[in-house]
PDB file of N, CA and C in Angstrom:
ATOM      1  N   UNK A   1       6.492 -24.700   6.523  1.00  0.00           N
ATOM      2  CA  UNK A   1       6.292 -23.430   5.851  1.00  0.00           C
ATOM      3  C   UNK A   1       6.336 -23.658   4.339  1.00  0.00           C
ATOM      4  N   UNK A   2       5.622 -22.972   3.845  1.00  0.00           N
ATOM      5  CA  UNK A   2       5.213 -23.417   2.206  1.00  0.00           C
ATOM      6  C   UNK A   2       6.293 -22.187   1.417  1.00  0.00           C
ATOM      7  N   UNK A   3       6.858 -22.767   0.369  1.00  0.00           N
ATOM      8  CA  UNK A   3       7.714 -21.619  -0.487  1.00  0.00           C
ATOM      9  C   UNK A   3       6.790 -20.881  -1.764  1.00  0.00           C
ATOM     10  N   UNK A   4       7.489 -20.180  -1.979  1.00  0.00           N
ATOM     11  CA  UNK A   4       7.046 -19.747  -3.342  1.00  0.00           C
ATOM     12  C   UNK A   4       7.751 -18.703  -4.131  1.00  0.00           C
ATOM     13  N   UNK A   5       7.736 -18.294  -5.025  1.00  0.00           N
ATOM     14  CA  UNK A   5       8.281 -17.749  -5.932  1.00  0.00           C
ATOM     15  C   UNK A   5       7.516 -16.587  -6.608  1.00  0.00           C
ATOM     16  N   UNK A   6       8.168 -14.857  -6.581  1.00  0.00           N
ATOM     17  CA  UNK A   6       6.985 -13.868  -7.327  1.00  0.00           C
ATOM     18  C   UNK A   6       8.164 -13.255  -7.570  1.00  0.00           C
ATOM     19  N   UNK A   7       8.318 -12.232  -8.810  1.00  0.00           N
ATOM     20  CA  UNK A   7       8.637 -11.538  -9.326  1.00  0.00           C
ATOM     21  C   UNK A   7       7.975 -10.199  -8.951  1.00  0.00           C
ATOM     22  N   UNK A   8       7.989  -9.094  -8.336  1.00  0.00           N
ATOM     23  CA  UNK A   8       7.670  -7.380  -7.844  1.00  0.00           C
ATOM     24  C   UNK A   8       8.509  -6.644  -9.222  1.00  0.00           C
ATOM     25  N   UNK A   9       8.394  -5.882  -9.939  1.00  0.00           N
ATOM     26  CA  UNK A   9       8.523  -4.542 -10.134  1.00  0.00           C
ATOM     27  C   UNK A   9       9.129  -3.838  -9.469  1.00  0.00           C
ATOM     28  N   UNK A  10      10.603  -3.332  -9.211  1.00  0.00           N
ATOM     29  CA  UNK A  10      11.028  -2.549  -8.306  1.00  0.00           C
ATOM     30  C   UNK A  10      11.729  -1.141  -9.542  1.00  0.00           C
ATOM     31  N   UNK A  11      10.988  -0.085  -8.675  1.00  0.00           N
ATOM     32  CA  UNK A  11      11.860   1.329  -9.600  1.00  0.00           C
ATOM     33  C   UNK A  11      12.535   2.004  -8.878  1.00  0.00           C
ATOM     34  N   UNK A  12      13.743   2.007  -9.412  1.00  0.00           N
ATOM     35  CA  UNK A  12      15.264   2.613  -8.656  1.00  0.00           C
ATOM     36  C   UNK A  12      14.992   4.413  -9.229  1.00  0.00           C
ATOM     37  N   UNK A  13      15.243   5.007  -7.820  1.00  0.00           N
ATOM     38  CA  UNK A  13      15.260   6.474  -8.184  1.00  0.00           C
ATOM     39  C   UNK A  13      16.572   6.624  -7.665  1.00  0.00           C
ATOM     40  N   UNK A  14      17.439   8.197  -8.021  1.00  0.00           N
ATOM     41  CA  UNK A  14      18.565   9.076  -7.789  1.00  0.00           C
ATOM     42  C   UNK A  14      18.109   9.876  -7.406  1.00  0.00           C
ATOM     43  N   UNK A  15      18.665  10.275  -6.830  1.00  0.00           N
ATOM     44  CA  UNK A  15      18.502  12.081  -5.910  1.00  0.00           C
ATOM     45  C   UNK A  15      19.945  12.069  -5.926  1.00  0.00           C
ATOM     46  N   UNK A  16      19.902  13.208  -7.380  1.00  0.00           N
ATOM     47  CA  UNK A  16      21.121  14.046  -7.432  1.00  0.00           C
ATOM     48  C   UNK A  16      21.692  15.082  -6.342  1.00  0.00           C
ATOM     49  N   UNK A  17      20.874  15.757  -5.540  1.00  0.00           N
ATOM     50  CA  UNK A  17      21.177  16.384  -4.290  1.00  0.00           C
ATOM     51  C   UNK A  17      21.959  15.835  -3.134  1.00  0.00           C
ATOM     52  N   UNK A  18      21.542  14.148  -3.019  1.00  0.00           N
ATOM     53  CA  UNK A  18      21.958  13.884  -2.076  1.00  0.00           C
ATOM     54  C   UNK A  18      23.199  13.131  -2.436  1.00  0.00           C
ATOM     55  N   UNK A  19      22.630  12.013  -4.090  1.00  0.00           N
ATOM     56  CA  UNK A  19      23.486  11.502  -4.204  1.00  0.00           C
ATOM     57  C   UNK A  19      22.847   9.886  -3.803  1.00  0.00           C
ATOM     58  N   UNK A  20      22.245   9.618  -3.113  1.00  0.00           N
ATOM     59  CA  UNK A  20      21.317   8.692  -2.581  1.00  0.00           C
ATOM     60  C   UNK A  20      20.407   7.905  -3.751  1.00  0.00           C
ATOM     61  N   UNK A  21      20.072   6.847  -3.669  1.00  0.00           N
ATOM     62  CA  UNK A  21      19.123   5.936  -4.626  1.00  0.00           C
ATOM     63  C   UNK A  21      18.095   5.707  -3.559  1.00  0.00           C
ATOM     64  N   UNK A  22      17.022   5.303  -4.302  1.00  0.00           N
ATOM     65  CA  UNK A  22      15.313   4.388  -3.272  1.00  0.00           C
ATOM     66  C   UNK A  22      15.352   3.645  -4.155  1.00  0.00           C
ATOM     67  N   UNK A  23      15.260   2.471  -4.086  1.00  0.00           N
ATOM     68  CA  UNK A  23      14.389   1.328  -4.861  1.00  0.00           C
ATOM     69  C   UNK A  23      12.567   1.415  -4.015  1.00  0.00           C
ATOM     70  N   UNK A  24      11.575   1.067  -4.716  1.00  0.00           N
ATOM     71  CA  UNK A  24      10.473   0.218  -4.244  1.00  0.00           C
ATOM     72  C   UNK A  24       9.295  -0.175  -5.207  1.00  0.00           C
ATOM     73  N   UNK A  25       8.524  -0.439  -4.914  1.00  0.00           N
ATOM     74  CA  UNK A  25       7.362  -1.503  -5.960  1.00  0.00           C
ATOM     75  C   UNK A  25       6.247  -1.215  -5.769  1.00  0.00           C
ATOM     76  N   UNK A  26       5.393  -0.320  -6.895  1.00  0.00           N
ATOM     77  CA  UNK A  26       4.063  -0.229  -6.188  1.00  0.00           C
ATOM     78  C   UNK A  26       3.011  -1.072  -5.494  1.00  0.00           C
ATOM     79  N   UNK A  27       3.346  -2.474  -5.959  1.00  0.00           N
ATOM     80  CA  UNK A  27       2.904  -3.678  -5.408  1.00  0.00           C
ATOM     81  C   UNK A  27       3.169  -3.789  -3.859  1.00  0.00           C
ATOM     82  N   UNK A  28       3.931  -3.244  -3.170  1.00  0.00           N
ATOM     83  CA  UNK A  28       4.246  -3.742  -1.688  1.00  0.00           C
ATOM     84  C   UNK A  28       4.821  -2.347  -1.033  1.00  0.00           C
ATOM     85  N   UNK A  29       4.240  -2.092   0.468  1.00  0.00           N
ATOM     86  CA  UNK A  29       4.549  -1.222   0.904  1.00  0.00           C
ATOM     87  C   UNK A  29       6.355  -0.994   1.329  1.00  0.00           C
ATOM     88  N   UNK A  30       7.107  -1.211   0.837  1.00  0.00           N
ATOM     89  CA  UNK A  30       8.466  -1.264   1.228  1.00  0.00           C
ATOM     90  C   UNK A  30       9.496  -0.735   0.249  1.00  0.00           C
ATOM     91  N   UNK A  31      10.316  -0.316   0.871  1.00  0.00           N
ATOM     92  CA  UNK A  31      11.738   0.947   0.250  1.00  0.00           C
ATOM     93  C   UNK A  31      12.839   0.546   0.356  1.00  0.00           C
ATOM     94  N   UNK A  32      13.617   0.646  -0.327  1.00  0.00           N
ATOM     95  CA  UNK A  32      15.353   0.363   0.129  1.00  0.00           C
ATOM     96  C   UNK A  32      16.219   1.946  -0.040  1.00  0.00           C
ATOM     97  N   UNK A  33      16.629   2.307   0.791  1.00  0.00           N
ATOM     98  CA  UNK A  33      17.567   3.183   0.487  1.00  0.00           C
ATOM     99  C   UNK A  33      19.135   3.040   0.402  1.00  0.00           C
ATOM    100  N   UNK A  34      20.124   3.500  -0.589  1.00  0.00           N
ATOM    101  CA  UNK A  34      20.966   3.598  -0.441  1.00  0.00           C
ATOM    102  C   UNK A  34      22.409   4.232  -1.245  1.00  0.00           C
ATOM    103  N   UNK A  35      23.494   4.085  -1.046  1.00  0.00           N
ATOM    104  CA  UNK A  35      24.489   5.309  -1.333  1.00  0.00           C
ATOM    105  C   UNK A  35      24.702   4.726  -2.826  1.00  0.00           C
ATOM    106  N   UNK A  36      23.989   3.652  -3.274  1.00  0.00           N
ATOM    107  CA  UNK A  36      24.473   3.120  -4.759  1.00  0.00           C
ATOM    108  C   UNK A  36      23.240   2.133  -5.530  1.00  0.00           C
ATOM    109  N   UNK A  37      22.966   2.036  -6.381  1.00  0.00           N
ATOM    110  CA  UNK A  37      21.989   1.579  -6.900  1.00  0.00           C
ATOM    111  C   UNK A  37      21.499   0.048  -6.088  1.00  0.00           C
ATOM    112  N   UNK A  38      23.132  -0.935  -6.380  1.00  0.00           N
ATOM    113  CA  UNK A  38      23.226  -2.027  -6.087  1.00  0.00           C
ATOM    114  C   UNK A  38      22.620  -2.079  -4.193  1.00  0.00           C
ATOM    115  N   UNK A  39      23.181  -1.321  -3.062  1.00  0.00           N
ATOM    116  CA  UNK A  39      23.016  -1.194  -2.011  1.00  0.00           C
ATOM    117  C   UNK A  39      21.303  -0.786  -1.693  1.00  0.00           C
ATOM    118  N   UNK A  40      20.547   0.144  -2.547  1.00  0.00           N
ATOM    119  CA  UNK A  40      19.371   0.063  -2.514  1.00  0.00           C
ATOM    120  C   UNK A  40      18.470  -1.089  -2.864  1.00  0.00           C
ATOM    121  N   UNK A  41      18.682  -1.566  -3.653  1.00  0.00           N
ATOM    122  CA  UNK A  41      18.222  -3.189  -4.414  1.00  0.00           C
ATOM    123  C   UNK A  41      18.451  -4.089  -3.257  1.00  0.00           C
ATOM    124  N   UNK A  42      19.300  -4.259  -2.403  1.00  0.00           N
ATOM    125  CA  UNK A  42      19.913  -5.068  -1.325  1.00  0.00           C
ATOM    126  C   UNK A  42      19.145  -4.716  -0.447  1.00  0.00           C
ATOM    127  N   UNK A  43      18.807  -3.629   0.141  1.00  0.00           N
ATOM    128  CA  UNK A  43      18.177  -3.107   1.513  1.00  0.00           C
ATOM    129  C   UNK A  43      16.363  -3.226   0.572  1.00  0.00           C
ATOM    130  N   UNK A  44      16.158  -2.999  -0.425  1.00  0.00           N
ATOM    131  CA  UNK A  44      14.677  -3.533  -0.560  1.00  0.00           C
ATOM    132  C   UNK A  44      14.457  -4.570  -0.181  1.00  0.00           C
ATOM    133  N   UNK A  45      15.292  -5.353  -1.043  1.00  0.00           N
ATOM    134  CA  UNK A  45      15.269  -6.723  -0.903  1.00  0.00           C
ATOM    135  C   UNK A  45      14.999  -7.669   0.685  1.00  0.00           C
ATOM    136  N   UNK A  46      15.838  -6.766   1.215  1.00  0.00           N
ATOM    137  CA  UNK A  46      15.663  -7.439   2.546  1.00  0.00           C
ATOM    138  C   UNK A  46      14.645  -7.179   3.469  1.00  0.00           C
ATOM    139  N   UNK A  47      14.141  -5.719   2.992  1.00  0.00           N
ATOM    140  CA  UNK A  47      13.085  -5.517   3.763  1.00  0.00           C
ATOM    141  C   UNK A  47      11.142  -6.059   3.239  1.00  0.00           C
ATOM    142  N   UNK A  48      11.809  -6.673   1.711  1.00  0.00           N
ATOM    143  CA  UNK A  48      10.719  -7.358   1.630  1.00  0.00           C
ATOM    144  C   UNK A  48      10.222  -8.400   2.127  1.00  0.00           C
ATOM    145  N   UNK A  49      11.596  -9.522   2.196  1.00  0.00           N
ATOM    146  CA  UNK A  49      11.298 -10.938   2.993  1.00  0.00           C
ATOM    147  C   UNK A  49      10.955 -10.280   4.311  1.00  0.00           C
ATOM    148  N   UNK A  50      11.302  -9.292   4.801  1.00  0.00           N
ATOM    149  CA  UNK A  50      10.857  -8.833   6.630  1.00  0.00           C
ATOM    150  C   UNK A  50       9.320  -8.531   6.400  1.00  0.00           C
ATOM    151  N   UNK A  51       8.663  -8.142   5.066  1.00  0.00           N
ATOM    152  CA  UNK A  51       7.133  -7.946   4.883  1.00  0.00           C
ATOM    153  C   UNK A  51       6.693  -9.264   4.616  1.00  0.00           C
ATOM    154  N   UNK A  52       7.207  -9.735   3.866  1.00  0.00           N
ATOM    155  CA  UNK A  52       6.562 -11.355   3.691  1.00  0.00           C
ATOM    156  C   UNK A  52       6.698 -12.086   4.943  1.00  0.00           C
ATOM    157  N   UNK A  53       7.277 -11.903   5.510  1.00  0.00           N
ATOM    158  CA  UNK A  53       7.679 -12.931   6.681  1.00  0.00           C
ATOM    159  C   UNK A  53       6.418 -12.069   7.620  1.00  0.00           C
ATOM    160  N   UNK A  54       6.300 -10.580   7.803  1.00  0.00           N
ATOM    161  CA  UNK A  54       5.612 -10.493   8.992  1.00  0.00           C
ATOM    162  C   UNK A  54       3.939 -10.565   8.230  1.00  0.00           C
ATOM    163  N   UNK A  55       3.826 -10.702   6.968  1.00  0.00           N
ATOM    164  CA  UNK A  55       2.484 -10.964   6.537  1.00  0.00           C
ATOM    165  C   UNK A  55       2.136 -12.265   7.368  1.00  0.00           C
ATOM    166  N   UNK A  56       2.937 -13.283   6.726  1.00  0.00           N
ATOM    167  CA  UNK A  56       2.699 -14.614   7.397  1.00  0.00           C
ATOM    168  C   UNK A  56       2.424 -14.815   8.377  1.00  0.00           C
ATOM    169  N   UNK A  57       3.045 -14.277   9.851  1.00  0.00           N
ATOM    170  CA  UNK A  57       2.558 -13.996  10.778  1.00  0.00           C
ATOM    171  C   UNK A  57       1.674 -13.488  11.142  1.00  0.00           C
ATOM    172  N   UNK A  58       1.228 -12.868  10.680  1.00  0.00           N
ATOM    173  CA  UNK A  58      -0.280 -12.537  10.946  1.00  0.00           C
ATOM    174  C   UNK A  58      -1.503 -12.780  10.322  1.00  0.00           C
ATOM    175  N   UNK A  59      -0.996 -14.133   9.561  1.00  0.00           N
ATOM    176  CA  UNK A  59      -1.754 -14.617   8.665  1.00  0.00           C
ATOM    177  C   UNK A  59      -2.619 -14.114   7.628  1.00  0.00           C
ATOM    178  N   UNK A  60      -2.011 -12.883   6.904  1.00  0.00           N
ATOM    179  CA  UNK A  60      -2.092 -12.063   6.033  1.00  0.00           C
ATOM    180  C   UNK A  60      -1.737 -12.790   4.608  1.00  0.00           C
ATOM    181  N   UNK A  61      -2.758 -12.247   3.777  1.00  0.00           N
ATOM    182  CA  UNK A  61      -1.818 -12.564   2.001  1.00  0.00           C
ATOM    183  C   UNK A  61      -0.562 -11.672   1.897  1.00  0.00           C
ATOM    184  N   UNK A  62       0.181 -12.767   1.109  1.00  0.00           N
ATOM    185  CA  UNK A  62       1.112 -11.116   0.563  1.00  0.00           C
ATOM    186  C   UNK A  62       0.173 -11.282  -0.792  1.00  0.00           C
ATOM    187  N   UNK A  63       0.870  -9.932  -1.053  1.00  0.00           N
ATOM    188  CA  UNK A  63       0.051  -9.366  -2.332  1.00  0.00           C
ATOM    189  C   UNK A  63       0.481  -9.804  -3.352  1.00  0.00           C
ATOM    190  N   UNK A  64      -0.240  -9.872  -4.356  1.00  0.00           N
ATOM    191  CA  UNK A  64       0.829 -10.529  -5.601  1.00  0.00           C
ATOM    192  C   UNK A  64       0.913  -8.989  -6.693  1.00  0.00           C
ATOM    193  N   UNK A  65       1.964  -9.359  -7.227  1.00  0.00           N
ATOM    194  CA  UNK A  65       2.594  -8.587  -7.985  1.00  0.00           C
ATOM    195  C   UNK A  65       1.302  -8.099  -8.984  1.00  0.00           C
ATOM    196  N   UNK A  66       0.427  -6.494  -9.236  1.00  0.00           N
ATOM    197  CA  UNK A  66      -0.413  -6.125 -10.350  1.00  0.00           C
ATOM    198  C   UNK A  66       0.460  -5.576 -11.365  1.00  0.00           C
ATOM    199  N   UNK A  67       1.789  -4.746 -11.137  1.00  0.00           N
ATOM    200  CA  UNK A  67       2.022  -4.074 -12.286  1.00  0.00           C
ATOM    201  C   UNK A  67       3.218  -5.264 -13.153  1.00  0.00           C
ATOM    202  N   UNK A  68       3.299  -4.122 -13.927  1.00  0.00           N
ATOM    203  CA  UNK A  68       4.418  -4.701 -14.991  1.00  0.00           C
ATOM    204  C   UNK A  68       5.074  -3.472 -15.587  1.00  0.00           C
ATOM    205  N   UNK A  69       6.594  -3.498 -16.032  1.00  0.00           N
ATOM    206  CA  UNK A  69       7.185  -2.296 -16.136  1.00  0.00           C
ATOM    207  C   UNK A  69       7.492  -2.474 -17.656  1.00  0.00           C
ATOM    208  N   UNK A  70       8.063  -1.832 -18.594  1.00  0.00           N
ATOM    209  CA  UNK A  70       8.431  -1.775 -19.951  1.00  0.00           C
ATOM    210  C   UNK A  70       9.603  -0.426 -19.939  1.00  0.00           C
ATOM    211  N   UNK A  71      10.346  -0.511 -20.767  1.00  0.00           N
ATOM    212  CA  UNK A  71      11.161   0.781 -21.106  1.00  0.00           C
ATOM    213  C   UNK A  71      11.310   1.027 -22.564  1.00  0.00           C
ATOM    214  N   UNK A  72      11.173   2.576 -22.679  1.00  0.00           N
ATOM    215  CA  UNK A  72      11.358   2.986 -23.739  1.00  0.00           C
ATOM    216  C   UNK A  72      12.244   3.944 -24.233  1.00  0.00           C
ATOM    217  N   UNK A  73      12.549   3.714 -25.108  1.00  0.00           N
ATOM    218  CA  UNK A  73      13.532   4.639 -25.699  1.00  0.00           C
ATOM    219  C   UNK A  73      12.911   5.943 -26.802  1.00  0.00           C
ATOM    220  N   UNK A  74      13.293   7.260 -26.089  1.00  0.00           N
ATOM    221  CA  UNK A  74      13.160   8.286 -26.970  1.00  0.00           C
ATOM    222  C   UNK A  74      14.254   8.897 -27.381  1.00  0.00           C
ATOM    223  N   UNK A  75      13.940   8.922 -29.392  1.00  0.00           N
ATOM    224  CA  UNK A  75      15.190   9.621 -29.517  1.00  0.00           C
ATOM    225  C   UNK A  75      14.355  11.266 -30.514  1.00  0.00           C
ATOM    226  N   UNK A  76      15.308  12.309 -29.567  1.00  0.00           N
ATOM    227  CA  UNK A  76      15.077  13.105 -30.254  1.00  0.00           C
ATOM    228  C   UNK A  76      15.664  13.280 -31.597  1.00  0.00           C
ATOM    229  N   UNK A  77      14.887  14.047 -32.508  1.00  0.00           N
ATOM    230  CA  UNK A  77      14.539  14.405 -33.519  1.00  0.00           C
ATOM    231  C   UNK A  77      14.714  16.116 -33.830  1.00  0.00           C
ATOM    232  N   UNK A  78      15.978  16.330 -34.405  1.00  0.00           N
ATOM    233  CA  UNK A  78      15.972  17.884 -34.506  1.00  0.00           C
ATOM    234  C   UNK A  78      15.610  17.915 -35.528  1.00  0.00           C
ATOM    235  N   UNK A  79      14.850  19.786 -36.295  1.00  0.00           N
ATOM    236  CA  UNK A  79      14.413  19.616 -37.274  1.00  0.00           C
ATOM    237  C   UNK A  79      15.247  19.641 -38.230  1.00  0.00           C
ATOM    238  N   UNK A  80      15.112  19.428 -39.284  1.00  0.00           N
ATOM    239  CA  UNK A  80      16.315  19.607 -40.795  1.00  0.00           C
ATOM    240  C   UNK A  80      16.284  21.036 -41.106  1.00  0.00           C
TER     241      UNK A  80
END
């Protein structure tokens, strides 16, 4: 079995209602849910090698990573 190495884009959401986080990557169909940021990141995570692994099996590409993320900072500005 051949290795390799990719970097995904993953964006962590909150749901203040529930209290709950999602991680996932527009690059790959897969989600992590869970009660803490870290625990969502963990359950993506794992359910990605379960997509890579069942790509392989069916002798599928995985996809390679299209996006790329950046963050920005806004600061408001009251008037004088």
């Amino acid at each position: 079995m051949s290795s390799f190495a990719v970097e995904y884009p993953v964006l962590i959401e909150h749901d203040p209602q529930t209290g709950s986080y999602g991680a996932s990557s527009p690059d790959v169909p897969v989600v992590g849910i869970g009660k803490s940021r870290e625990e969502a990141v963990a359950r993506f995570h794992n359910a990605l090698h379960g997509y890579i692994e069942f790509q392989r099996e069916r002798g599928e590409p995985v996809p390679p990573p299209r996006h790329s993320v950046t963050t920005l900072w806004v600061h408001d500005r009251q008037p004088e």
